[in-house]
Protein backbone atom coordinates (compact mmCIF):
# COMPACT_ATOMS: atom_id res chain seq x y z
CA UNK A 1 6.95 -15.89 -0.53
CA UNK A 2 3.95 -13.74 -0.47
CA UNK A 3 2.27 -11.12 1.00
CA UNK A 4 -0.68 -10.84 3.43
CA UNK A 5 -3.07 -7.45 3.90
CA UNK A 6 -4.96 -6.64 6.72
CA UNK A 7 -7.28 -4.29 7.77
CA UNK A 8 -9.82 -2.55 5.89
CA UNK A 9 -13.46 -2.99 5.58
CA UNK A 10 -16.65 -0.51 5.51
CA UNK A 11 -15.75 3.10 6.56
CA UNK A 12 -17.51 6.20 6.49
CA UNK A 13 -16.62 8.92 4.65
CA UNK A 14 -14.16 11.34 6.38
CA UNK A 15 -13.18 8.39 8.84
CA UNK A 16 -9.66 6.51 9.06
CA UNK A 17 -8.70 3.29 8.78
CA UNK A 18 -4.90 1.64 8.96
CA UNK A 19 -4.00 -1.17 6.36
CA UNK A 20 -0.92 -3.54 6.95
CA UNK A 21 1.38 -5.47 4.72
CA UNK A 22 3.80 -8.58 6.15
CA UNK A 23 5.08 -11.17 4.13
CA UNK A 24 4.16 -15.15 4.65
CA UNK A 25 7.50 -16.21 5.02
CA UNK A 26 10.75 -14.49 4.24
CA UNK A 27 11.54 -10.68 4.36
CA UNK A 28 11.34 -7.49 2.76
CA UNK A 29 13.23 -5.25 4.20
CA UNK A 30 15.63 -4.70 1.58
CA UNK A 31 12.89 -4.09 -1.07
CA UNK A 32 10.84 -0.93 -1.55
CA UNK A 33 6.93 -1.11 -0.87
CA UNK A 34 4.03 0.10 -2.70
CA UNK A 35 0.25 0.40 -2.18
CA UNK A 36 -1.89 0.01 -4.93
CA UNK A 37 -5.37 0.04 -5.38
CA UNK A 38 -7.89 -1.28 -7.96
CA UNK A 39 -11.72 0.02 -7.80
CA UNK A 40 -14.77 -1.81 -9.60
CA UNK A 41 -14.48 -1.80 -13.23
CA UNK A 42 -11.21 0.18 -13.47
CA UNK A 43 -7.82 -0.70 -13.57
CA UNK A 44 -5.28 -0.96 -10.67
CA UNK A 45 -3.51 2.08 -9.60
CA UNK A 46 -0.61 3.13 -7.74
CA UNK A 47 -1.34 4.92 -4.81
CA UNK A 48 1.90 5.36 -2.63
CA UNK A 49 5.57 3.35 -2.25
CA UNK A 50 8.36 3.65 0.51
CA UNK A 51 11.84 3.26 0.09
CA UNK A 52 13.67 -0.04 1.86
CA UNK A 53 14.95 2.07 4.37
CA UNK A 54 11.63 3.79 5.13
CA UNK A 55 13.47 7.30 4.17
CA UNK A 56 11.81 8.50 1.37
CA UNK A 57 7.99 8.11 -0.02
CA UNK A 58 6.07 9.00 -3.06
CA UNK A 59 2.38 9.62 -3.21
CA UNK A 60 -0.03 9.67 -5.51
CA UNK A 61 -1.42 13.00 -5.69
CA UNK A 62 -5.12 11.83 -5.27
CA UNK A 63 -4.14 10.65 -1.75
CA UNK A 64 -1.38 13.14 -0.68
CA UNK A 65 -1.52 14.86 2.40
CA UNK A 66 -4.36 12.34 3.66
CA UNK A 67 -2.46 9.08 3.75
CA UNK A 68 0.67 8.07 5.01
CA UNK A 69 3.03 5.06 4.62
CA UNK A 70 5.58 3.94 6.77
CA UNK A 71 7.38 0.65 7.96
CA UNK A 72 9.07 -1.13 10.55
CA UNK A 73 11.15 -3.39 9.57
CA UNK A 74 12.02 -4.72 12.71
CA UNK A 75 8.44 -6.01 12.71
CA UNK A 76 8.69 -6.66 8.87
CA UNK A 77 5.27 -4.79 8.15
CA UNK A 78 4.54 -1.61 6.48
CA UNK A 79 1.53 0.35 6.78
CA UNK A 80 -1.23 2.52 5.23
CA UNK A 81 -2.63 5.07 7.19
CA UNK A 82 -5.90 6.23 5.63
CA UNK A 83 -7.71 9.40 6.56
CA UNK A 84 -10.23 11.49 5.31
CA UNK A 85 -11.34 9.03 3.32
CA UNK A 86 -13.73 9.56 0.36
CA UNK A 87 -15.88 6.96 -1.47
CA UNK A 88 -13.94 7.35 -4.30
CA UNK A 89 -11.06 5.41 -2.10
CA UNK A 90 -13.49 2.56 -2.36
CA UNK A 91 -11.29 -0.10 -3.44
CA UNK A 92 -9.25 -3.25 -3.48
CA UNK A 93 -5.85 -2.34 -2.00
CA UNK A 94 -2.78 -4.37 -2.76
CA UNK A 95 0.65 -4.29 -1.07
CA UNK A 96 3.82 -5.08 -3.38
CA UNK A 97 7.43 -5.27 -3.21
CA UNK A 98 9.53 -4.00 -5.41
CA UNK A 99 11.26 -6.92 -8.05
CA UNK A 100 14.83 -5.43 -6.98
CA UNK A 101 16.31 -5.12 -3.53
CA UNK A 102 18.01 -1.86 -2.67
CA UNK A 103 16.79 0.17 -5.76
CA UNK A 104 17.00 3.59 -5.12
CA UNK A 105 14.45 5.13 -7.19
CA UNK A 106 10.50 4.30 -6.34
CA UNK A 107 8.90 2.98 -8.86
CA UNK A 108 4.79 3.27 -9.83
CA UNK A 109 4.38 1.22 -12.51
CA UNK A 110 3.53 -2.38 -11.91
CA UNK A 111 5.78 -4.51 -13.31
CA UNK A 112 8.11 -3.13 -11.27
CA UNK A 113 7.00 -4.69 -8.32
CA UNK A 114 6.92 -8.60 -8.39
CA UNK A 115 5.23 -9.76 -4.95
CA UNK A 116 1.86 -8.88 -4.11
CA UNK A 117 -0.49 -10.03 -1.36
CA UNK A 118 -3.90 -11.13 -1.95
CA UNK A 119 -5.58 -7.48 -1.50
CA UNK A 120 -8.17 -6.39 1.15
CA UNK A 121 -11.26 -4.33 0.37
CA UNK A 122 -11.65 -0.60 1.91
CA UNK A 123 -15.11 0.82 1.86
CA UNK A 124 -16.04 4.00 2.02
CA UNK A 125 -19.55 4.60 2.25
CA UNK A 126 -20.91 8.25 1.76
């Protein structure tokens, strides 16, 4: 089972943009989901996760208070609302699910999440 990104692409700076996250086959809707991001020539980063149930989410503080995560899992997506963006967003974003079902904690580091899709590339040009 894996995951599939869309959205993304060349933005400007201070504009929006909405990422989404299904799987290929299969569900998550039992697992938590995470956003991460990796920019040229540094290392991947976590940027924001949602619990299975869609109750509770934890930022990263770089993007706090300009995007927001949700899900529906009724449609079996989850989202990444992107505003105010800043070229420093510039990056490859990833969805994930978490490698346990149910957890209750939300998790940043990434061995902790064992499916990824194949990542799409957000632009932000200044």
């Amino acid at each position: 089972v894996q995951l599939q990104a869309f959205g993304g692409g060349l933005v400007q700076a201070g504009g929006s943009t909405r990422l989404s996250c299904a799987p290929s086959g299969g569900t998550f809707s039992r697992r938590n989901m995470a956003w991460f991001r990796q920019a040229p020539g540094r290392e991947r980063e976590f940027v924001v996760a949602i619990s299975w149930a869609g109750g509770n989410t934890y930022y990263a503080d770089s993007v706090k208070g300009r995007f927001t995560i949700s899900r529906d899992n009724a449609k079996n997506t989850v989202y990444l609302e992107m505003n105010s963006l800043k070229p420093e967003d510039t990056a490859v974003y990833y969805c994930a699910a978490d490698r346990n079902m149910y957890r209750s904690t939300m998790e940043r580091s990434i061995p902790e999440y064992h499916y990824w899709g194949q990542g799409t590339l957000v632009t932000v040009s200044s």
